[in-house]
C-alpha atoms as a PDB file:
ATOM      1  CA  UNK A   1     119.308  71.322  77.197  1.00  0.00           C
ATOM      2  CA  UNK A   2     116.496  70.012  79.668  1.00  0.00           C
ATOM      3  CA  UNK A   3     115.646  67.163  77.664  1.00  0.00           C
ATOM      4  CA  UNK A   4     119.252  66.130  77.553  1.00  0.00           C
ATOM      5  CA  UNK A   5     119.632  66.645  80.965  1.00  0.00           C
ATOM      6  CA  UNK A   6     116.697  64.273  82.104  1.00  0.00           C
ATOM      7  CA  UNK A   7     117.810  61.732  79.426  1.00  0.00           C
ATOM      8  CA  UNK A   8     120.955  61.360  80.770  1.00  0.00           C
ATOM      9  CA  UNK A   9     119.285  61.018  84.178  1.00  0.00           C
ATOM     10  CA  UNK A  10     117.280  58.695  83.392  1.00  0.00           C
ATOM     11  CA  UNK A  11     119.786  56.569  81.287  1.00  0.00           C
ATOM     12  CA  UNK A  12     122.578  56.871  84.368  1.00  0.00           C
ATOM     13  CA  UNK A  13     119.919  56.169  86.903  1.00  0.00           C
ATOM     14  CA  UNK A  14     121.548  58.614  89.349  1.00  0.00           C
ATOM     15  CA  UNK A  15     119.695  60.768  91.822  1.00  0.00           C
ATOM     16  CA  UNK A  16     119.726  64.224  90.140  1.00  0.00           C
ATOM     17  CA  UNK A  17     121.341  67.016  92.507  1.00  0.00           C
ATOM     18  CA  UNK A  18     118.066  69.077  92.539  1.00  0.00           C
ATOM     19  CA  UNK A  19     115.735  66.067  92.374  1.00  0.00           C
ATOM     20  CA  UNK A  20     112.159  68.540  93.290  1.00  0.00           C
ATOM     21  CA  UNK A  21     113.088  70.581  89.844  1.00  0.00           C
ATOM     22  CA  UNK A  22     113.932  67.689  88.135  1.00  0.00           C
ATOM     23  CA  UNK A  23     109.549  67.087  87.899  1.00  0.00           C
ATOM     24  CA  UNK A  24     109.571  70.290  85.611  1.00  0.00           C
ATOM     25  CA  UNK A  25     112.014  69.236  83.092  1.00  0.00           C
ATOM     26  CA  UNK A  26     110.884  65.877  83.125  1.00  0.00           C
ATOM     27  CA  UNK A  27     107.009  67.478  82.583  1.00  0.00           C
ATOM     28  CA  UNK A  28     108.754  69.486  79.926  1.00  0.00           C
ATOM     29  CA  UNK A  29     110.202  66.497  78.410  1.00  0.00           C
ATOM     30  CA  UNK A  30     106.855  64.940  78.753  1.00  0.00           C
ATOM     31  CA  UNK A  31     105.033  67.757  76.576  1.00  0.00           C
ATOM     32  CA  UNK A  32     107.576  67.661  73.983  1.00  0.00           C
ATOM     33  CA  UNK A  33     107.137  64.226  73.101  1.00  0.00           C
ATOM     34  CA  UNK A  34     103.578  63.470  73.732  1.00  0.00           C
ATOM     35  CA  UNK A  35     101.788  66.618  74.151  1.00  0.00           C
ATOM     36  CA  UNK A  36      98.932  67.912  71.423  1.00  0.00           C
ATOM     37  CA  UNK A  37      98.666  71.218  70.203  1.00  0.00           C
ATOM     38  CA  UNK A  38      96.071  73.699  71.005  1.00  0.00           C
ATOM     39  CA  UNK A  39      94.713  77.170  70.199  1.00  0.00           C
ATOM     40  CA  UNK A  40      94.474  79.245  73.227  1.00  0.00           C
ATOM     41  CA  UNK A  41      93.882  82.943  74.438  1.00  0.00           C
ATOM     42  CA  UNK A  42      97.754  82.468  74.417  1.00  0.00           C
ATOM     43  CA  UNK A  43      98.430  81.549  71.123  1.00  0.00           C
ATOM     44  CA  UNK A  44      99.120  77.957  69.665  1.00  0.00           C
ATOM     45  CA  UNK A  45     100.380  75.864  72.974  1.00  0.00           C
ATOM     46  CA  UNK A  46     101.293  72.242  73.444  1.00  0.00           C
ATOM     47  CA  UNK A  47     100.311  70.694  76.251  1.00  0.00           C
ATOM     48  CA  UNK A  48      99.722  67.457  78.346  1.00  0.00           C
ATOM     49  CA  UNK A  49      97.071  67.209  81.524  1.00  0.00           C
ATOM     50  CA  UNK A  50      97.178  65.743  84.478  1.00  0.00           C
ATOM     51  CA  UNK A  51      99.804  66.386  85.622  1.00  0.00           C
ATOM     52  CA  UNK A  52     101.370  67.384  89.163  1.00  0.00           C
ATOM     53  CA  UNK A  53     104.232  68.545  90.531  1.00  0.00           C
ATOM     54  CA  UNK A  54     105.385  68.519  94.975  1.00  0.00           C
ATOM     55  CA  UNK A  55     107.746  70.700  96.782  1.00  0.00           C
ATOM     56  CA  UNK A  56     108.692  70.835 100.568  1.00  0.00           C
ATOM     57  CA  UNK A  57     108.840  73.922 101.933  1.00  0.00           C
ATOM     58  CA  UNK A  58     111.235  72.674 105.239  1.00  0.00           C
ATOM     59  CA  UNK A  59     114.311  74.996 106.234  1.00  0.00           C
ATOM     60  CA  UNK A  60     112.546  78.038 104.201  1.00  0.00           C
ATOM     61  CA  UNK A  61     113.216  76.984 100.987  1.00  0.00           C
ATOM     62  CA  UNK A  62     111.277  78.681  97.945  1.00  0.00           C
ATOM     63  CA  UNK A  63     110.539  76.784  95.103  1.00  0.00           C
ATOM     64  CA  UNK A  64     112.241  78.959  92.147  1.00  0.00           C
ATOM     65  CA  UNK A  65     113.176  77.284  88.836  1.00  0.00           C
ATOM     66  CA  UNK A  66     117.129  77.190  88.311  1.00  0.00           C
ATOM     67  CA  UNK A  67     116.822  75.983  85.037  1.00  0.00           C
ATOM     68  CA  UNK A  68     115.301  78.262  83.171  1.00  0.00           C
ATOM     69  CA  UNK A  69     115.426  82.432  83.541  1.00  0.00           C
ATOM     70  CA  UNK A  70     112.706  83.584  86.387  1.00  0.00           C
ATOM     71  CA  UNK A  71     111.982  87.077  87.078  1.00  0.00           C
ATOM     72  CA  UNK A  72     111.901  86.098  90.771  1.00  0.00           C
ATOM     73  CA  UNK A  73     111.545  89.697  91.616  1.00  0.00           C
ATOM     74  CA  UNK A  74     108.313  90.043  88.970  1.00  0.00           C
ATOM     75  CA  UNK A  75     107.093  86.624  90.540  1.00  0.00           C
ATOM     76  CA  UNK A  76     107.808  87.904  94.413  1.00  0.00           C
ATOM     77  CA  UNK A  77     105.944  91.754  93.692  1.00  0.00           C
ATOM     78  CA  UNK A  78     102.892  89.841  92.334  1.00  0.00           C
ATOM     79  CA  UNK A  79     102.840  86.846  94.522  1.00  0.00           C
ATOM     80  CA  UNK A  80     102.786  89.456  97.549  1.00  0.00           C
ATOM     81  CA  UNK A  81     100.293  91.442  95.806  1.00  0.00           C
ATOM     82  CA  UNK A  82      97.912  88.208  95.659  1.00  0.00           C
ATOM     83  CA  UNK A  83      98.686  87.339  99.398  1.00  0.00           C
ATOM     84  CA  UNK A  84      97.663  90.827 100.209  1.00  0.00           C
ATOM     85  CA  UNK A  85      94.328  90.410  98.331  1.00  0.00           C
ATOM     86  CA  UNK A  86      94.731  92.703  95.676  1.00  0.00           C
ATOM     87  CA  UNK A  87      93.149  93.154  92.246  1.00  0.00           C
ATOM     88  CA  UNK A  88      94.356  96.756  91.116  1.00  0.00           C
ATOM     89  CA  UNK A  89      96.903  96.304  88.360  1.00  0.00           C
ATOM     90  CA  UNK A  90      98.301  99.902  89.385  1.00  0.00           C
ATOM     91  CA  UNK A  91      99.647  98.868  92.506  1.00  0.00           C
ATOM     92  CA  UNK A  92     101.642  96.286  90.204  1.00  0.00           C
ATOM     93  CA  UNK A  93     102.760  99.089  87.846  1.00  0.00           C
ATOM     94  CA  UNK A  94     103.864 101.496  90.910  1.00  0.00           C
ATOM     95  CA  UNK A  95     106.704  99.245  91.176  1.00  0.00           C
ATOM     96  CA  UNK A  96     107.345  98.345  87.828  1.00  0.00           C
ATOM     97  CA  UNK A  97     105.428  95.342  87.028  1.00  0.00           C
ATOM     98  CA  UNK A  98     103.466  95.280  83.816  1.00  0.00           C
ATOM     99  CA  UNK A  99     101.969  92.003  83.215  1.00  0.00           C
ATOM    100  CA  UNK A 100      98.614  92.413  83.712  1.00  0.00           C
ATOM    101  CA  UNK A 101      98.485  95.377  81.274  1.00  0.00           C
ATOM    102  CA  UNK A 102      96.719  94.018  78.507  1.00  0.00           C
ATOM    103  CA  UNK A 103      94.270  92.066  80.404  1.00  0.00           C
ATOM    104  CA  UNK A 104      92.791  95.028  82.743  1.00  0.00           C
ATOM    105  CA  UNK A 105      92.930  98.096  79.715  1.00  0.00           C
ATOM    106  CA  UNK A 106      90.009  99.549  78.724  1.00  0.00           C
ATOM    107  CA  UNK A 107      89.775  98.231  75.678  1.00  0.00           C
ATOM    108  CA  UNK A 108      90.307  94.401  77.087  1.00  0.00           C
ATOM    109  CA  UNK A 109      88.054  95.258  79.805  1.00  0.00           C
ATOM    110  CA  UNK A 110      84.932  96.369  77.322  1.00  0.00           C
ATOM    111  CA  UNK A 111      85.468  93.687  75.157  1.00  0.00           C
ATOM    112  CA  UNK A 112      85.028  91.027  77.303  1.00  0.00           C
ATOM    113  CA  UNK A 113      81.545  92.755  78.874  1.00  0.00           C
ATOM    114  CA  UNK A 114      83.366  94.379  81.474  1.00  0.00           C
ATOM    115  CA  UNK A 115      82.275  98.432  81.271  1.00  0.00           C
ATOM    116  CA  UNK A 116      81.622  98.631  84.640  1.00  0.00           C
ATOM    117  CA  UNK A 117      85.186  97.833  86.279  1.00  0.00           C
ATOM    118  CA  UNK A 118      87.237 100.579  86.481  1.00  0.00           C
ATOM    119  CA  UNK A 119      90.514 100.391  84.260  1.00  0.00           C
ATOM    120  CA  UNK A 120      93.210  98.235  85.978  1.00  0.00           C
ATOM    121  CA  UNK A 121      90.979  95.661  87.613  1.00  0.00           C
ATOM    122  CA  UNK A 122      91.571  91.890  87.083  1.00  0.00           C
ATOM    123  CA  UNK A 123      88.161  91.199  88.427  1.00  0.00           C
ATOM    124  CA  UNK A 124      87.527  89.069  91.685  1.00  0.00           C
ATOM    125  CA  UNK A 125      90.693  86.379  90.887  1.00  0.00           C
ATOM    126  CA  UNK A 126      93.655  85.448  92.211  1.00  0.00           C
ATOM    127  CA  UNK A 127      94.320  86.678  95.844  1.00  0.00           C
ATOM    128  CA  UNK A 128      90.398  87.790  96.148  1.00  0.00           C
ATOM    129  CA  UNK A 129      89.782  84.224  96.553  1.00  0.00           C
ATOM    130  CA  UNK A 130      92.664  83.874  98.409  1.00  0.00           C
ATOM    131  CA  UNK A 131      91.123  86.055 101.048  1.00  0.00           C
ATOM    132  CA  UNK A 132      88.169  86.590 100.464  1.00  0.00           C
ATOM    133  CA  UNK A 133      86.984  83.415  98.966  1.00  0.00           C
ATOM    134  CA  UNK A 134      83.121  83.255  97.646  1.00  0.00           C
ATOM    135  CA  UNK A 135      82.411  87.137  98.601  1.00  0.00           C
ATOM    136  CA  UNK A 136      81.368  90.109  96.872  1.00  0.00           C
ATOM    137  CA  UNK A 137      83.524  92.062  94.805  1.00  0.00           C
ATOM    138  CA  UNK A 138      82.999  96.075  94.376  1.00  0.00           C
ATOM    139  CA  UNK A 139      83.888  96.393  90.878  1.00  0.00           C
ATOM    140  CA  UNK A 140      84.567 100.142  91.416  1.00  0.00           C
ATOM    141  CA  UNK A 141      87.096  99.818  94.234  1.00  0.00           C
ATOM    142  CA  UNK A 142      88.495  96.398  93.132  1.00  0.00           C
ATOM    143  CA  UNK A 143      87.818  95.405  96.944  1.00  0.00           C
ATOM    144  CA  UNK A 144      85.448  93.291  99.013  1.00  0.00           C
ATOM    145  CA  UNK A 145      82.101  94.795  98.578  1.00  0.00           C
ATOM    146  CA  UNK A 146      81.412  93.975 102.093  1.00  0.00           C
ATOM    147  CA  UNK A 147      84.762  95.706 103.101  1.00  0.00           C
ATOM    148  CA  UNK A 148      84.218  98.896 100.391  1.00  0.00           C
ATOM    149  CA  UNK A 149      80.917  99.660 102.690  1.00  0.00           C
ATOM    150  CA  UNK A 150      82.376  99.674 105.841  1.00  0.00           C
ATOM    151  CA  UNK A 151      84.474 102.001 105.098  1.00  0.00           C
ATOM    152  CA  UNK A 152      82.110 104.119 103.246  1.00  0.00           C
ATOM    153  CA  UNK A 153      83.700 103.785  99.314  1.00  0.00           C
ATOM    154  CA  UNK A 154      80.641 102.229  97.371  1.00  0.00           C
ATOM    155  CA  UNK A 155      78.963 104.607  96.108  1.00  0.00           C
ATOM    156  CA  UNK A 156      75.384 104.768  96.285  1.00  0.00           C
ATOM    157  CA  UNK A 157      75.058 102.080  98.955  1.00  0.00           C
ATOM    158  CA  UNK A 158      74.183 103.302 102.611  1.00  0.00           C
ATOM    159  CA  UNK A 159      76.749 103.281 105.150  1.00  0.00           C
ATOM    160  CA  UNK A 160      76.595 100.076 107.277  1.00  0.00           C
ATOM    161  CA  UNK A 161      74.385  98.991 104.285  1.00  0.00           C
ATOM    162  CA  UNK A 162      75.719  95.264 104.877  1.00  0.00           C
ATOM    163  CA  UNK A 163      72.696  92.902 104.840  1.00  0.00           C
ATOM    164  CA  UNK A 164      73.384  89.934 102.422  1.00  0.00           C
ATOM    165  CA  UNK A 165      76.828  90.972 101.280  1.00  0.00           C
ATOM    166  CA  UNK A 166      79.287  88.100 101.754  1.00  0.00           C
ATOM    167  CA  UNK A 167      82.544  89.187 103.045  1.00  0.00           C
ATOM    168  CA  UNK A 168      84.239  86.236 102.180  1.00  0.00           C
ATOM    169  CA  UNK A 169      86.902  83.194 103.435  1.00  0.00           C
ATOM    170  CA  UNK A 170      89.895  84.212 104.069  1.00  0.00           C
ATOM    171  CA  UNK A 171      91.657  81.176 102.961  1.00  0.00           C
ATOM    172  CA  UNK A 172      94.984  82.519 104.387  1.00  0.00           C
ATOM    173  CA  UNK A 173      94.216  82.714 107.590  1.00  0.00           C
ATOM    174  CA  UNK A 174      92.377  79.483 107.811  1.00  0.00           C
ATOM    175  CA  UNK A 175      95.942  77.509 106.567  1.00  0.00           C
ATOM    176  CA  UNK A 176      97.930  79.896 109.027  1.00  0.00           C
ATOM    177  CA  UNK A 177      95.650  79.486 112.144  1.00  0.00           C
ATOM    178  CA  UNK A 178      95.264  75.063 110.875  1.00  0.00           C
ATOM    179  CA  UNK A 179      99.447  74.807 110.584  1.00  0.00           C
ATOM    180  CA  UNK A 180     100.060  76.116 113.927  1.00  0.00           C
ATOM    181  CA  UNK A 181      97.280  73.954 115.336  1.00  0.00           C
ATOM    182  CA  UNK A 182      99.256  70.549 116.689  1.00  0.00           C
ATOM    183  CA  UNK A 183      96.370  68.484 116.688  1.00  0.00           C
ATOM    184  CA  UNK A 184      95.503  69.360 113.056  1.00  0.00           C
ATOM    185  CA  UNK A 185      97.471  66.453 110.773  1.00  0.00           C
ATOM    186  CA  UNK A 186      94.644  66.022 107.818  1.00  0.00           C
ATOM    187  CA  UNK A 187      96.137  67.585 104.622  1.00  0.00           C
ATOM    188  CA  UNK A 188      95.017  71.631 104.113  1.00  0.00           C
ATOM    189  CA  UNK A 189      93.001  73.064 101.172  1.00  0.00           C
ATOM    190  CA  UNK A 190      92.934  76.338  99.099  1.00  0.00           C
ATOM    191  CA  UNK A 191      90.260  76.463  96.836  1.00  0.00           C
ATOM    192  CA  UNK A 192      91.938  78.442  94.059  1.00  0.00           C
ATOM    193  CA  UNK A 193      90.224  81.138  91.820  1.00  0.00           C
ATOM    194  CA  UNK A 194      89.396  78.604  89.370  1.00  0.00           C
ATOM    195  CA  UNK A 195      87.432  76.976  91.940  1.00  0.00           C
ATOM    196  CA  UNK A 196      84.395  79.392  91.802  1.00  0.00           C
ATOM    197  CA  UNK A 197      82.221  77.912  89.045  1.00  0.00           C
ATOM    198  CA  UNK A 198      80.163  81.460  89.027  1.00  0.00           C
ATOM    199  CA  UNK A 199      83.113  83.446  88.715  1.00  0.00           C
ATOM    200  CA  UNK A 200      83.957  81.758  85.633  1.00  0.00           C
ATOM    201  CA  UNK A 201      83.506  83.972  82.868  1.00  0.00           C
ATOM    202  CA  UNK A 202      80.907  81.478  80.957  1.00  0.00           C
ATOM    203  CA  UNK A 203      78.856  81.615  84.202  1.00  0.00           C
ATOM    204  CA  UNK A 204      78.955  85.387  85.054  1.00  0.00           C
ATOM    205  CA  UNK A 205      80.644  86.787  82.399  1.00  0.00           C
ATOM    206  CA  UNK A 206      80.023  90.349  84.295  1.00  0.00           C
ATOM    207  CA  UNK A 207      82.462  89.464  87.380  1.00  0.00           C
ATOM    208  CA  UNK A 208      85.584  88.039  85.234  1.00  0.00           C
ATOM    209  CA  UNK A 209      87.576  88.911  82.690  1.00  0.00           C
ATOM    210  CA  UNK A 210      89.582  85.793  81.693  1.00  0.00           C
ATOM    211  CA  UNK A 211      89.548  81.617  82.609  1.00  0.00           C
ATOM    212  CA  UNK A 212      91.966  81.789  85.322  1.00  0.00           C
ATOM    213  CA  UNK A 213      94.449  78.948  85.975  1.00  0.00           C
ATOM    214  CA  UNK A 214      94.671  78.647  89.798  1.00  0.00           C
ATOM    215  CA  UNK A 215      93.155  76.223  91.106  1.00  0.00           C
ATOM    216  CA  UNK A 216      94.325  74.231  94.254  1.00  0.00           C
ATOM    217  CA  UNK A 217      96.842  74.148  96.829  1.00  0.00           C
ATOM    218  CA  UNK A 218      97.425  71.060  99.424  1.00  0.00           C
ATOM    219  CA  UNK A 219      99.717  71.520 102.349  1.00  0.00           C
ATOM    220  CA  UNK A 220     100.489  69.108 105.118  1.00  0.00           C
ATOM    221  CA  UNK A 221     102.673  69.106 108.037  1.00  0.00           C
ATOM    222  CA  UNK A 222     105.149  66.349 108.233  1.00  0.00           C
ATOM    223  CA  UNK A 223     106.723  64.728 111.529  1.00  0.00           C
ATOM    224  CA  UNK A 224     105.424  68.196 113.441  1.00  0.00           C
ATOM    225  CA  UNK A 225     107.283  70.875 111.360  1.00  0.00           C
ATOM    226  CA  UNK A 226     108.582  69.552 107.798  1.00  0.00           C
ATOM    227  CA  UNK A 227     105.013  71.469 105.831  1.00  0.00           C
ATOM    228  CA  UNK A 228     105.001  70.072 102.040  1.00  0.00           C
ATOM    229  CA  UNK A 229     102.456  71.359  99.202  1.00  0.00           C
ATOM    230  CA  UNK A 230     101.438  69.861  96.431  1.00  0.00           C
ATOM    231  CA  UNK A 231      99.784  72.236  93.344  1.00  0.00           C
ATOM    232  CA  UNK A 232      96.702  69.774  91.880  1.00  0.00           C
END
């Protein structure tokens, strides 16, 4: 049904009535007919690369796929779990959300290395970076390291014990504190999780469990107020 529906776009030359979700199906479209297949950790895929997709965010508009079934709530629980800077998979669970199950088990967890993180952690991805970007993780707490000593949970570490422990970017902050700046008008950057070279698993196979797949996010205020992203 997608591929129809860009066809016929295309073919009628008419502006599409959701024109931002129209670069999905038309990636879709793309991966269907030229894509090559792959083995993956998720199984045989097809894909294309390259590619890139932009969304303003004016007038509080989300961008959720209409074309295709979303668990918006799933997506909303974990995106807010991420924003918050959390890597505990049972704060996900608490509220019904099981889809980082099978990659923070023990079993998952030991067979990628990983005997020292306590069951449930995804390791320092994800909304770590997001807020605390380059730091130290506590693989016992599944917090900062930096953060886990101030408040006296790392065990066997004095208290105040802080010398040489990064605490981090907090990437967040930075893109909230540059958007309300008026004189700032050169596009924003979020290094994504991906972005850490030695958090990579084939650097430091001891800090992650998996090759994760976010990268980087651009934003950029338009005219004063319009802000627009773009996912590279």
């Amino acid at each position: 049904m997608c591929i129809k529906i860009c066809r016929q776009s295309n073919k009628m030359d008419e502006t599409p009535p959701n024109p931002e979700e129209y670069q999905y199906l038309n990636i879709i479209h793309k991966i269907i007919s030229t894509g090559t297949w792959e083995e993956g950790r998720n199984g045989r895929i097809k894909s294309i690369f390259g590619e890139m997709m932009r969304f303003s965010l004016a007038n509080g508009r989300i961008p959720i796929l209409t074309t295709k079934q979303t668990a918006w709530k799933t997506c909303l629980k974990e995106l807010l779990w991420f924003i918050r800077g959390e890597t505990d998979n049972r704060v996900l669970q608490e509220q019904g959300v099981h889809i980082w199950d099978g990659n923070t088990s023990r079993e998952f967890l030991d067979s990628r290395g990983l005997n020292h993180y306590r069951e449930g952690l995804i390791g320092p991805g994800y909304g770590f970076q997001w807020r605390h970007f380059g730091g130290e993780y506590d693989a016992a707490t599944g917090k900062g390291l930096a953060a886990s000593l101030a408040t006296g949970l790392a065990a066997g570490l004095a208290e105040g014990q802080t010398t040489g422990l990064a605490a981090g970017i907090d990437q967040l902050r930075q893109i909230i504190d540059a958007l309300k700046d008026p004189m700032e008008s050169a596009p924003i950057r979020r290094n994504g999780a991906a972005s850490v070279p030695y958090d990579m698993p084939i650097q430091r196979p001891r800090r992650q469990q998996i090759v994760l797949c976010d990268d980087t996010t651009k934003l950029r205020r338009i005219a004063g107020c319009s802000i627009q992203y773009c996912l590279i």
